[in-house]
Protein backbone atom coordinates (compact mmCIF):
# COMPACT_ATOMS: atom_id res chain seq x y z
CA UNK A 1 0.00 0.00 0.00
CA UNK A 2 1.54 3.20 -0.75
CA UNK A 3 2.68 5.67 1.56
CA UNK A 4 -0.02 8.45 2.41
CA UNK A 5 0.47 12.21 3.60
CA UNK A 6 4.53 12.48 5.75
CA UNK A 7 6.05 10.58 7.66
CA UNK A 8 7.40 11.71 10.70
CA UNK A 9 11.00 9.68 11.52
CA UNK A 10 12.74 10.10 15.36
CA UNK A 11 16.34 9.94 16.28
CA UNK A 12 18.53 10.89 19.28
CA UNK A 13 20.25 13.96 18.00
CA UNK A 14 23.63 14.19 17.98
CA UNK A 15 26.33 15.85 20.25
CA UNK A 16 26.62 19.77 18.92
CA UNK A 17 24.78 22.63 18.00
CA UNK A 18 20.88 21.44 16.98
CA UNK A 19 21.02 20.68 12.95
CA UNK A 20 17.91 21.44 11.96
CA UNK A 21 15.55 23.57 10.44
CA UNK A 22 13.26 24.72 13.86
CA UNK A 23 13.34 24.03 16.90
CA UNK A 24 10.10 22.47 19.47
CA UNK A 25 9.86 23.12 22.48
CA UNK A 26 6.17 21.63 24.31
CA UNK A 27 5.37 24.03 27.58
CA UNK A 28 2.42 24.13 29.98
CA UNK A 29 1.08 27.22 29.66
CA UNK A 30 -0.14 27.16 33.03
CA UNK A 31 1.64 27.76 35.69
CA UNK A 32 4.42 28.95 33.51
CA UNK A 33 7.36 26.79 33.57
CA UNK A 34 10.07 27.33 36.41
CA UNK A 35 12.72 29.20 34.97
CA UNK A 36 15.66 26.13 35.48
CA UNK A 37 13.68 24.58 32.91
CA UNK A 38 13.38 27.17 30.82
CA UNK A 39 17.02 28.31 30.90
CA UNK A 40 18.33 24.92 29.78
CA UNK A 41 16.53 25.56 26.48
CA UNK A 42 17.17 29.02 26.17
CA UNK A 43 21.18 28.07 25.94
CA UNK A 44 20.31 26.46 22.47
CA UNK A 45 18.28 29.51 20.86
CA UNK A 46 19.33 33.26 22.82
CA UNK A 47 17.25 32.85 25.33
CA UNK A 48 14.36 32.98 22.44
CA UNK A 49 12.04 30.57 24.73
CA UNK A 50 11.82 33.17 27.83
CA UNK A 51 11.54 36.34 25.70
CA UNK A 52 8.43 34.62 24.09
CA UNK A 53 7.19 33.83 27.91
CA UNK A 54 8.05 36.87 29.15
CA UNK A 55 5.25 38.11 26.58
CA UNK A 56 2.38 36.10 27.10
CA UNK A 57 2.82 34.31 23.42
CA UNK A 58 1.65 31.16 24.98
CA UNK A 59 -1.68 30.72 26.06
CA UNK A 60 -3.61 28.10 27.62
CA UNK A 61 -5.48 26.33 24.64
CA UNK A 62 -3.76 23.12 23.75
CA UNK A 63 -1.75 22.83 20.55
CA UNK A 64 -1.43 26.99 20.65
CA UNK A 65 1.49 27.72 18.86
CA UNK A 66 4.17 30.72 20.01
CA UNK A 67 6.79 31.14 17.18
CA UNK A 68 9.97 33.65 16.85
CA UNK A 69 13.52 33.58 15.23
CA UNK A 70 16.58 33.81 16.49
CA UNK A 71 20.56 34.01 15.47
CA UNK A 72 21.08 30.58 16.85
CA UNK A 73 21.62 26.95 14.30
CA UNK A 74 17.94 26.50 14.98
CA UNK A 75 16.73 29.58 13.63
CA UNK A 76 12.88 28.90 14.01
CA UNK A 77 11.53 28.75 17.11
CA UNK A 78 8.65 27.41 17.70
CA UNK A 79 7.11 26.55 21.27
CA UNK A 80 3.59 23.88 21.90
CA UNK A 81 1.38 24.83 24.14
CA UNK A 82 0.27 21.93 26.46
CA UNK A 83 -2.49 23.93 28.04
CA UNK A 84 -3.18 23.57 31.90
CA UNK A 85 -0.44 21.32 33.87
CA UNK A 86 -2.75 20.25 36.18
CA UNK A 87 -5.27 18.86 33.50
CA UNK A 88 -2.31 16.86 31.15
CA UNK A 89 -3.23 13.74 30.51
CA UNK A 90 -1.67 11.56 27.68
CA UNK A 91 -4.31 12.86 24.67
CA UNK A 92 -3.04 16.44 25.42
CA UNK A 93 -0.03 15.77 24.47
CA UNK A 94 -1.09 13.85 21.30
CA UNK A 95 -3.10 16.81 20.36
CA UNK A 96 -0.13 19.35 21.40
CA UNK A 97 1.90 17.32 18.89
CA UNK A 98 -0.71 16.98 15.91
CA UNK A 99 -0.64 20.89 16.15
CA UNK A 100 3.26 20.84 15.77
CA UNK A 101 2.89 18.30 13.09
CA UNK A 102 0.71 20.47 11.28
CA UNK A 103 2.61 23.27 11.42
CA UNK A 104 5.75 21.87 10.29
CA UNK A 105 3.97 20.38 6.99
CA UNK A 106 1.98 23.80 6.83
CA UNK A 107 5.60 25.50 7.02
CA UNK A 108 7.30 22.86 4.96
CA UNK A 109 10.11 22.34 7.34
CA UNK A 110 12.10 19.10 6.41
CA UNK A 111 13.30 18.96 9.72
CA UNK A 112 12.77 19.54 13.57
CA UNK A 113 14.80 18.99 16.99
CA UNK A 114 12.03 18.21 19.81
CA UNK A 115 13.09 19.18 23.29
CA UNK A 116 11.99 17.01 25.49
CA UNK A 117 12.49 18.51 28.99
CA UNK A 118 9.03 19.69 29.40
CA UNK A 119 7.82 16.19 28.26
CA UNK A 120 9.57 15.07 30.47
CA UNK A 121 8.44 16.54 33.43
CA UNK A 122 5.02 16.80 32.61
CA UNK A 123 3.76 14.12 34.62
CA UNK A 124 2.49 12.28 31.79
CA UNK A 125 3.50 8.53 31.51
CA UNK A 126 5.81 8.08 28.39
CA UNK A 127 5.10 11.94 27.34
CA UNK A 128 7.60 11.57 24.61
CA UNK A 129 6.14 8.52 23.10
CA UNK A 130 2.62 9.94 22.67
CA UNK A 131 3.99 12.91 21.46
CA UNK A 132 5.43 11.03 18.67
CA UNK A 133 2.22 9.00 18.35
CA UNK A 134 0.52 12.61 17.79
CA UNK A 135 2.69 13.75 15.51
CA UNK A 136 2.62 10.14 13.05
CA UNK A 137 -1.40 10.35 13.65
CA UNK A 138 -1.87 14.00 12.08
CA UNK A 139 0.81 13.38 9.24
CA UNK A 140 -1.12 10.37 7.90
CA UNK A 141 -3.69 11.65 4.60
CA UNK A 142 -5.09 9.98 2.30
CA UNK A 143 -3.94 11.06 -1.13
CA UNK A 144 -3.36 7.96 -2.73
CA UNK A 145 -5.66 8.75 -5.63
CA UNK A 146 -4.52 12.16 -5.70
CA UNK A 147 -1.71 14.44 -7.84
CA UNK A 148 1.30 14.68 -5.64
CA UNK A 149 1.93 17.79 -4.32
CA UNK A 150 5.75 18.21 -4.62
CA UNK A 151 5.38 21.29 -2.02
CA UNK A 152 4.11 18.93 0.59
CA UNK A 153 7.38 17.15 2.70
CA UNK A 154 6.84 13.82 2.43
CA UNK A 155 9.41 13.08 5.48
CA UNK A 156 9.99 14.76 8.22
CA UNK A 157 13.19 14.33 10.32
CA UNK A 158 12.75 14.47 13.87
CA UNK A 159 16.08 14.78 16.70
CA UNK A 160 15.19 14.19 20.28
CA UNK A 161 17.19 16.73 22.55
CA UNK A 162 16.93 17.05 26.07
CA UNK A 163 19.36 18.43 29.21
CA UNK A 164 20.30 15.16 30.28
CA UNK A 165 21.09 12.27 27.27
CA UNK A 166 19.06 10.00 30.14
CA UNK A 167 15.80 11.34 29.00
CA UNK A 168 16.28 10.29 25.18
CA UNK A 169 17.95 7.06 26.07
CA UNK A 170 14.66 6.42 27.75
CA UNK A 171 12.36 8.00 25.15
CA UNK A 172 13.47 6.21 22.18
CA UNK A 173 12.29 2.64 22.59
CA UNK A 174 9.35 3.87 24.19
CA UNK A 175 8.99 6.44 20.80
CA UNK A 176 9.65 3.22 18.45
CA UNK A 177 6.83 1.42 20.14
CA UNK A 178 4.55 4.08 19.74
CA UNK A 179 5.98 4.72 15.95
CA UNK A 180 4.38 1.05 15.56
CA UNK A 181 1.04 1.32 17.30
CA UNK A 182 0.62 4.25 15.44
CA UNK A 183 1.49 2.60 11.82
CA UNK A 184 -1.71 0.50 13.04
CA UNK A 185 -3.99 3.08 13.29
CA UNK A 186 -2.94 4.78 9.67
CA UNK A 187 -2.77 1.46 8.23
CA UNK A 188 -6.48 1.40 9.54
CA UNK A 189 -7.68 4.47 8.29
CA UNK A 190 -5.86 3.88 4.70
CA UNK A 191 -8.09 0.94 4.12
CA UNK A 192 -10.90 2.73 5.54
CA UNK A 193 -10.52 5.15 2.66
CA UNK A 194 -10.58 2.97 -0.01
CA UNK A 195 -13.31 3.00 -2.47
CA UNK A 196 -15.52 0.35 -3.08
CA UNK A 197 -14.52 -0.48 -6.84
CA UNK A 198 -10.99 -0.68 -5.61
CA UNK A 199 -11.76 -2.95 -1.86
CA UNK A 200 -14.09 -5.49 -2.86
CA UNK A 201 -14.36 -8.57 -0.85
CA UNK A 202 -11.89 -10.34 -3.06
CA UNK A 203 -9.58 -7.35 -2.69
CA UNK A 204 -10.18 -6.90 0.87
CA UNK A 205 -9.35 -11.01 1.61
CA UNK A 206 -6.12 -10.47 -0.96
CA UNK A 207 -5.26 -7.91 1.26
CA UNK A 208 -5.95 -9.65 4.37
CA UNK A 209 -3.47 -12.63 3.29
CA UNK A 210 -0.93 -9.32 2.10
CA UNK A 211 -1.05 -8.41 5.63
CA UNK A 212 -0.34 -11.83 6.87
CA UNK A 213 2.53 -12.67 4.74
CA UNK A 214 5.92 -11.73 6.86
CA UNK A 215 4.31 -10.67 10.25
CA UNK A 216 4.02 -14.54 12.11
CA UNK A 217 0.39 -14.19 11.47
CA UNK A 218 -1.95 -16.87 9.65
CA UNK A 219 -4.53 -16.26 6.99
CA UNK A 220 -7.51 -18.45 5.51
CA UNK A 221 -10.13 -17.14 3.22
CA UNK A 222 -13.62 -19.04 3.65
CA UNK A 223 -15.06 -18.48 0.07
CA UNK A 224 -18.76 -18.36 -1.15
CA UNK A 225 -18.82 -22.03 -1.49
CA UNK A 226 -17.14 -22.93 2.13
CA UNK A 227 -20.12 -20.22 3.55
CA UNK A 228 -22.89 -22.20 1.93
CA UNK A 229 -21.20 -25.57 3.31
CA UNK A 230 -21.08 -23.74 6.79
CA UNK A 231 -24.54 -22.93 6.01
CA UNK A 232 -24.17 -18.83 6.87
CA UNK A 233 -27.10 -17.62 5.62
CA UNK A 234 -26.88 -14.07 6.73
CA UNK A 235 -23.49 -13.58 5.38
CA UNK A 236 -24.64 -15.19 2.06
CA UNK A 237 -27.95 -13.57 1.70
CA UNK A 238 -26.31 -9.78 2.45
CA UNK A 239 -23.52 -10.29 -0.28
CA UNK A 240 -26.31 -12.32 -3.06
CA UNK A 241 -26.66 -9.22 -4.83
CA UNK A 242 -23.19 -7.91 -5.91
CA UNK A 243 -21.04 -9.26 -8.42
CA UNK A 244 -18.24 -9.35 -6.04
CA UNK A 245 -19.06 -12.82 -3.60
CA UNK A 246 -18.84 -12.62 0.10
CA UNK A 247 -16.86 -14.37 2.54
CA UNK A 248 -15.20 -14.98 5.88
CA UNK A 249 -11.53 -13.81 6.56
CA UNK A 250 -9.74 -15.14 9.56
CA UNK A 251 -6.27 -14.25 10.66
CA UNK A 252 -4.79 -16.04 13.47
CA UNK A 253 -1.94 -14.76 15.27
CA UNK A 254 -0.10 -16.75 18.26
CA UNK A 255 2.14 -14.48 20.24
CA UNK A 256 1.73 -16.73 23.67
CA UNK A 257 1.36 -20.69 22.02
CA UNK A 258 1.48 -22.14 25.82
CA UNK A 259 -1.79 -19.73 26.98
CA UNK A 260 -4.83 -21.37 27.37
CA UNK A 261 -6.68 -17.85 26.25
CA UNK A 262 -8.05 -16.63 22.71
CA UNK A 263 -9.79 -13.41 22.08
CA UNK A 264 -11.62 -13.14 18.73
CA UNK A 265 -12.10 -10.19 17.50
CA UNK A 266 -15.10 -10.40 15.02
CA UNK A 267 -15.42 -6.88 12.61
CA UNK A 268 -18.21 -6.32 10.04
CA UNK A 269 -17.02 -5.21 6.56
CA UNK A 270 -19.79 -4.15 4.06
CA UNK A 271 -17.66 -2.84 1.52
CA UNK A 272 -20.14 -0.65 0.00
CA UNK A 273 -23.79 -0.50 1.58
CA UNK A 274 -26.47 1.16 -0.65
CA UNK A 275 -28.97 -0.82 2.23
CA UNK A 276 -30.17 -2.80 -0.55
CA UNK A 277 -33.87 -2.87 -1.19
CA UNK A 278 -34.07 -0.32 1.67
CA UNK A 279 -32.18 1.58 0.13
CA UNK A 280 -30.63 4.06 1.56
CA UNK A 281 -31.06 8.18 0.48
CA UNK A 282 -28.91 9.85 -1.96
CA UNK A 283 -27.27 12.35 0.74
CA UNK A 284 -24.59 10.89 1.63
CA UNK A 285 -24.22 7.75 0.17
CA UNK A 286 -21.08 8.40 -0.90
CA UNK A 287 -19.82 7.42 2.77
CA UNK A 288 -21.21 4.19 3.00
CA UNK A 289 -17.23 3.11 1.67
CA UNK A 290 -17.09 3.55 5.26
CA UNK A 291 -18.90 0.55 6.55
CA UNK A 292 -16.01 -1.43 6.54
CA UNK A 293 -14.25 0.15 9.09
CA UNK A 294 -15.20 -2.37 11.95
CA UNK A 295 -13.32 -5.03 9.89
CA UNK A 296 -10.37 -2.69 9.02
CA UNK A 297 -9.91 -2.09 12.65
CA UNK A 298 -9.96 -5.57 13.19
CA UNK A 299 -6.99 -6.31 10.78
CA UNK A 300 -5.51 -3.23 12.77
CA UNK A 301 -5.33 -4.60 15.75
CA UNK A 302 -3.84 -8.01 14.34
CA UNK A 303 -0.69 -5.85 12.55
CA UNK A 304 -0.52 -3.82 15.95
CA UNK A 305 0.13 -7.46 18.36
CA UNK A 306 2.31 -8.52 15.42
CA UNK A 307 4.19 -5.54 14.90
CA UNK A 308 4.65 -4.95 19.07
CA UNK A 309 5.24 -8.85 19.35
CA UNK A 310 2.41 -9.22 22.11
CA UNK A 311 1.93 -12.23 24.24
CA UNK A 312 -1.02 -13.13 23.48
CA UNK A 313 -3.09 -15.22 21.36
CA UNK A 314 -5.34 -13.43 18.59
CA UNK A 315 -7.94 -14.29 15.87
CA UNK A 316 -9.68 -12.23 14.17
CA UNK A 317 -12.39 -12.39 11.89
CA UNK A 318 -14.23 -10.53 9.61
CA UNK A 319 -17.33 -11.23 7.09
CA UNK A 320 -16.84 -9.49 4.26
CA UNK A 321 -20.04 -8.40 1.84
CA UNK A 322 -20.80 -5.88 -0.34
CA UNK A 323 -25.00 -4.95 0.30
CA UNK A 324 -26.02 -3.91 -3.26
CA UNK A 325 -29.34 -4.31 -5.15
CA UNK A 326 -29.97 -6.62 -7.65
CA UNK A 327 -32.37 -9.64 -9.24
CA UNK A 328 -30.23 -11.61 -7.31
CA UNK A 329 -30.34 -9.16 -3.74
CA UNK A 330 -32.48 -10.36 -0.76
CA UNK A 331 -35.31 -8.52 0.19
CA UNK A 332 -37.56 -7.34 3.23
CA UNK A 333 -39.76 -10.48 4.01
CA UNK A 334 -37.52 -13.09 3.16
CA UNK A 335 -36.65 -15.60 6.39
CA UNK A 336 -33.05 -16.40 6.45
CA UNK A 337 -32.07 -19.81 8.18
CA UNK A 338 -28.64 -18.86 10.24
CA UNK A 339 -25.85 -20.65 10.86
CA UNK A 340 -26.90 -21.02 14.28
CA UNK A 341 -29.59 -22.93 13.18
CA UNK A 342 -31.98 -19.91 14.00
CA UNK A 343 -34.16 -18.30 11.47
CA UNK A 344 -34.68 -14.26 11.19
CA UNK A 345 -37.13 -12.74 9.13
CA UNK A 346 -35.97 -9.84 7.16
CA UNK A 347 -37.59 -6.40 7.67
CA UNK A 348 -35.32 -3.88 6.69
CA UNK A 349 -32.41 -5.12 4.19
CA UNK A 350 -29.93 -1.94 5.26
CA UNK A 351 -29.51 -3.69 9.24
CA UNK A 352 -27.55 -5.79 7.18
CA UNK A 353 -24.30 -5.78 9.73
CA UNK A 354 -26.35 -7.77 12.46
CA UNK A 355 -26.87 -10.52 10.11
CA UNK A 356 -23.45 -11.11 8.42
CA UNK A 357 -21.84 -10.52 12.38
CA UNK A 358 -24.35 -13.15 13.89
CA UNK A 359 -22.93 -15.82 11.46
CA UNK A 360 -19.48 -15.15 12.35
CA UNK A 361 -19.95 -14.79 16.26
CA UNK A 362 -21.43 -18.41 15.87
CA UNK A 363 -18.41 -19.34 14.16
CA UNK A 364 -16.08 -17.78 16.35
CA UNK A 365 -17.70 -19.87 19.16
CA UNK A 366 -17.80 -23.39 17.57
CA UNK A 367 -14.77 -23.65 15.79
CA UNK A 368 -12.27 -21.26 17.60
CA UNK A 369 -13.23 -21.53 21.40
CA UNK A 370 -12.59 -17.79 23.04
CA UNK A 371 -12.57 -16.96 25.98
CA UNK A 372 -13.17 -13.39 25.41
CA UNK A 373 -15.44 -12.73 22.07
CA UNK A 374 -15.76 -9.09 20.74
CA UNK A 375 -17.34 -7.46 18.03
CA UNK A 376 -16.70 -4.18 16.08
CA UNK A 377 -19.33 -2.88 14.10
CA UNK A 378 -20.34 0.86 11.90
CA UNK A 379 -23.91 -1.03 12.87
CA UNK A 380 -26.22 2.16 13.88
CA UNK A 381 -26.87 5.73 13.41
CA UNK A 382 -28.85 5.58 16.69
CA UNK A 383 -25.37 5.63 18.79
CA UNK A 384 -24.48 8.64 17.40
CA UNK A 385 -27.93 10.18 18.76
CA UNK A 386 -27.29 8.47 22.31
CA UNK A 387 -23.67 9.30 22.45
CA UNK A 388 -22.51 11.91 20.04
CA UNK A 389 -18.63 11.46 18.84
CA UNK A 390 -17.30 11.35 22.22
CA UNK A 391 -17.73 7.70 22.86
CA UNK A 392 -18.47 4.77 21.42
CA UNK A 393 -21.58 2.13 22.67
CA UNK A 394 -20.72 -1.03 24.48
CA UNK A 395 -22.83 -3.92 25.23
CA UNK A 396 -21.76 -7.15 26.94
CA UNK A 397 -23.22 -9.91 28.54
CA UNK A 398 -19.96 -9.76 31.22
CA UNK A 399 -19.25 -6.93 34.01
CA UNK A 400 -15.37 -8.05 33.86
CA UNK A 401 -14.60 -8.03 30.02
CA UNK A 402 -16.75 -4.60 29.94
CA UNK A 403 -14.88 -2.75 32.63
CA UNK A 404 -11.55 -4.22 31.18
CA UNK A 405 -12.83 -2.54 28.17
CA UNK A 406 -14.03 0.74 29.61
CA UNK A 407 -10.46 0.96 31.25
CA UNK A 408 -8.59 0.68 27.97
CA UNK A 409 -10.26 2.86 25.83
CA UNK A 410 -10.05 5.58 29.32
CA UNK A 411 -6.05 4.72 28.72
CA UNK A 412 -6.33 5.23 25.22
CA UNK A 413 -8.81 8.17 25.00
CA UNK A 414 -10.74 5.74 22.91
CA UNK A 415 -13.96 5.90 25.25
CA UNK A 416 -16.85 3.47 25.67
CA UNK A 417 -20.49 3.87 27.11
CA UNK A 418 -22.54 1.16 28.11
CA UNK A 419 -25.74 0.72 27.19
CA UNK A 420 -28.42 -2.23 28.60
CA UNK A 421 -29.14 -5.14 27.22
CA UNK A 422 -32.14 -6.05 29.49
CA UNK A 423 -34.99 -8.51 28.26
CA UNK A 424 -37.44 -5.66 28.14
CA UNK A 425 -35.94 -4.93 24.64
CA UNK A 426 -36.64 -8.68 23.49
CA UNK A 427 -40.21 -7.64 22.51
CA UNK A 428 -38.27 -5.39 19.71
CA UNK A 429 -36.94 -8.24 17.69
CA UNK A 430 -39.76 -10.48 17.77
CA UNK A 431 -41.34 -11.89 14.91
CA UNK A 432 -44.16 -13.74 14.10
CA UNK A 433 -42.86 -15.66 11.11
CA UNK A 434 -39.78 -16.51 12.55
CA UNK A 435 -37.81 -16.89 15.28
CA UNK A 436 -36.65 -13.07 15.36
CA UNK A 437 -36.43 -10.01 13.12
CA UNK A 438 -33.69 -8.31 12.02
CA UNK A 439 -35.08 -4.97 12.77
CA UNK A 440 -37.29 -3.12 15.40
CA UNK A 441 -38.63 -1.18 12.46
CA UNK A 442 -38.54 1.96 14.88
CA UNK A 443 -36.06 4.70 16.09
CA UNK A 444 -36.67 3.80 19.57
CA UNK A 445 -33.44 1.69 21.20
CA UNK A 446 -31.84 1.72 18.13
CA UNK A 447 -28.54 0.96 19.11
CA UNK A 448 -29.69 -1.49 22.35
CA UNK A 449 -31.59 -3.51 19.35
CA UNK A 450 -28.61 -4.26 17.27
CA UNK A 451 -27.10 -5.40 20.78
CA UNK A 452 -30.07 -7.42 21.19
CA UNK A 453 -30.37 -9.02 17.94
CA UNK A 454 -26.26 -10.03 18.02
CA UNK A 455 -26.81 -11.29 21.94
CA UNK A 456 -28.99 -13.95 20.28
CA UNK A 457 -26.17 -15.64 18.57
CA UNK A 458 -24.23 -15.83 21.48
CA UNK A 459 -24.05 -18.45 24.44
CA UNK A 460 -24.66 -17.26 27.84
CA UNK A 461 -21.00 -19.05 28.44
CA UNK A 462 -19.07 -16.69 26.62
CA UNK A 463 -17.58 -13.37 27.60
CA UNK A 464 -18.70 -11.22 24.91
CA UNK A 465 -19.13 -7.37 24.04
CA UNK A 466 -20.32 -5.58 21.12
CA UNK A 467 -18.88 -2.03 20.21
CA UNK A 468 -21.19 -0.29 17.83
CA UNK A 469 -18.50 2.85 16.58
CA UNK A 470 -20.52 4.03 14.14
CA UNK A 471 -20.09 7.10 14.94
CA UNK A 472 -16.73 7.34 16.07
CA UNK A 473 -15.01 5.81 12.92
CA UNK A 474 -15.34 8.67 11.58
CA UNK A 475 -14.91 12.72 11.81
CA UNK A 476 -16.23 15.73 9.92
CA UNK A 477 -14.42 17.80 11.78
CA UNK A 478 -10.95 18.51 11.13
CA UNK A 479 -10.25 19.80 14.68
CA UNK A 480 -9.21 16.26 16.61
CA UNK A 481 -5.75 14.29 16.04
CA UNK A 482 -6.49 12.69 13.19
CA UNK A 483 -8.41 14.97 11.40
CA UNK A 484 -11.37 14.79 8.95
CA UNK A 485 -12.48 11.25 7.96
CA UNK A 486 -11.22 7.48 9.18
CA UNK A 487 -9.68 7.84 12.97
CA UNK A 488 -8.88 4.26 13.13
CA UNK A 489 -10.99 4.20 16.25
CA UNK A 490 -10.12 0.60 18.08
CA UNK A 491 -6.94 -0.36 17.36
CA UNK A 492 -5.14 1.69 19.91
CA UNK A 493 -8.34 -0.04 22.66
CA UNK A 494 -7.59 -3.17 21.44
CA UNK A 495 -3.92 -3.23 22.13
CA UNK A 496 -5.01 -1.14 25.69
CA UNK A 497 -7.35 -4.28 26.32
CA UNK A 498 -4.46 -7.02 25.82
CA UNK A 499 -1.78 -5.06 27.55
CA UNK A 500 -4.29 -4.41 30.16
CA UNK A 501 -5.42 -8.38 30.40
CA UNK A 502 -1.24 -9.28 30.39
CA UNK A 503 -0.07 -8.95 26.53
């Protein structure tokens, strides 16, 4: 896959005068910083950094940006505001260091020394390494398909320089690791860009086995005909009506081959969803490309445990469809016979995710054995009315592998909200042709009712949770660390979760 937007490379800078084009320095605004600290920067620039304090340049709004020149090797200046000290947490500092990031491709500056004494004492576990993670985050675009713009840096150098060589000997594996995580995450969002004549299914499983080929990770493609062997009727019945033919991806990756533990991590990808016969209105449609993104975030997370070598054991899997409309498309009032066994009668073709992730939670559970199951899904407008873009919904039918959740995506500013999945909602789903429906055909619940309808194809003996991130994939906004479009929401959780649970 080709390299998208700059890349953003970190060193340990050498003994001497800075060589570089500017020069970073990341500062709480408030309480300005003591002057020792401040001094031991100044030495490198003519006491540029406390003439700029002494001013007021920097004020309290994370990211805020305080630039000057000076006489010195570094002759830009430029100093990050990390707002409040006493509210610094780790995505401060990522968002401090998208605005840097920004700048320096906004400025075209090829390269930058980063001094990390401020970082450093920031109180903010592995400062430097999320800073770095910031910075790789807002350099990633997606401009594959686009003219390159020879203005644009495509790399951007980066020396770590600090007052004592012990704070970048400490930084820089720390930095690397982060570098790696963060690789995930654009990797992510670069397949959630992709257009659907260019990821198909058959593209998206070619990729899939791409992905798999040096990183210790296995790949097998269930085709069309293994599905209708397997009898997955929701998988096959969503993907009847597009030329391109579903199927079931599953990547396998043993970091920890003496465990006795397996999480599966099961994402829907629709490559394309026009919601079939209910099909879906013209505004907008154009971002239904985007309905993949539970399944790219999936394959995410599997190149993030490869990449960071984590000690645990992973599978994940993804059915892959493409919901289009055609003689051959299913169609509201058609009964599907799962491969659970159970039947669903069809009553809106566009809550097509439920039906293609039902087939693969029931194979996750009788062929793979976890002993933590969880599901990623775009699934529902109607958590983006509960919940906004802040968070993402979570429903699981176990406290422990909820809160484990709910503590990694705190970690990883990647937040979950839980939301019920009491019996009261059953009534929603029911049918009268068949065993259930596949939707309430009503705004109320929305979200809790894709919960429900997924909770049905899972046994009571399985930890299991269902993330609906519809509307967290992605952004229209251009103001957060990634930007406008794909965020890569999940991959950074996911690696959160197995740390968390001993990776």
């Amino acid at each position: 896959m080709n390299a998208n937007g700059t890349q953003f490379t970190f060193s340990a800078a050498t003994k001497g005068p800075p060589d570089s084009d500017a020069l970073l320095v990341p500062l709480p605004a408030t309480p300005q910083p003591p002057m020792e600290l401040v001094t031991r920067v100044d030495r490198l620039c003519d006491d540029a950094v406390s003439e700029l304090l002494d001013v007021d340049a920097l004020r309290d709004t994370v990211g805020h940006i305080a630039q000057t020149t000076c006489r010195g090797q570094c002759r830009r200046i430029v100093l990050i505001s990390l707002g409040e000290e006493e509210k610094l947490r780790a995505h401060e500092v990522r968002r401090a260091a998208a605005a840097a990031a920004r700048w320096l491709i906004g400025e075209r500056v090829k390269s930058a020394t980063l001094w990390l004494d401020g970082l450093a004492v920031s109180g903010v576990d592995n400062a430097s390494a999320e800073w770095a993670s910031g910075m790789a985050l807002a350099g990633h675009r997606f401009d594959e398909f686009k003219q390159p713009d020879e203005r644009t840096p495509a790399k951007i150098r980066v020396q770590l320089r600090a007052s004592s060589s012990a704070h970048v000997t400490r930084a820089m594996p720390l930095v690397r690791e982060a570098l790696l995580l963060s690789d995930a995450v654009n990797y992510t969002r670069q397949l959630s860009h992709q257009p659907a004549n260019v990821l198909t299914p058959t593209s998206f499983a070619a990729e899939a086995k791409r992905l798999a080929g040096p990183g210790g990770i296995k790949c097998t493609v269930h085709n069309a005909a293994k599905l209708k062997q397997m009898k997955m009727g929701g998988l096959l019945a969503v993907g009847c009506g597009s030329v391109h033919a579903p199927c079931l991806v599953q990547l396998n990756y043993r970091g920890a081959p003496k465990a006795r533990t397996t999480t599966v991590l099961v994402g829907k990808a629709v490559t394309f969803d026009t919601g079939g016969y209910s099909i879906k209105p013209s505004a907008g449609l154009e971002e239904m490309k985007f309905d993949k993104c539970g399944g790219v975030t999936v394959l995410g997370a599997i190149k993030a445990a490869a990449a960071l070598k984590l000690k645990c054991n992973l599978v994940g899997l993804i059915p892959v469809a493409e919901n289009s409309v055609s003689d051959r498309a299913y169609r509201p009032g058609d009964i599907l016979r799962m491969m659970s066994g159970k039947t669903v009668e069809v009553t809106n073709t566009d809550a097509e995710g439920r039906l293609i992730l039902a087939d693969a939670l029931w194979y996750a559970q009788t062929k793979l054995k976890p002993t933590a199951l969880i599901d990623l899904a775009t699934l529902t407008g109607g958590v983006g009315v509960a919940l906004g873009t802040a968070a993402a919904g979570i429903m699981s039918n176990d406290d422990n592998l909820a809160a484990d959740l709910g503590e990694a995506g705190r970690r990883a500013h990647e937040r979950l909200w839980r939301l019920p999945l009491w019996d009261d909602y059953r009534e929603l789903i029911k049918s009268t042709e068949a065993d259930i429906k596949n939707s309430a055909g009503k705004r109320a619940a929305h979200a809790i009712v894709g919960g429900m309808f997924l909770r049905e194809f899972v046994k009571d003996d399985i930890p299991w949770a269902h993330l609906d991130i519809a509307s967290v994939a992605t952004l229209d906004t251009s103001n957060g660390i990634t930007g406008k479009g794909a965020t890569g929401f999940g991959v950074r959780l996911l690696v959160e979760l197995l740390r968390l649970r001993g990776a």
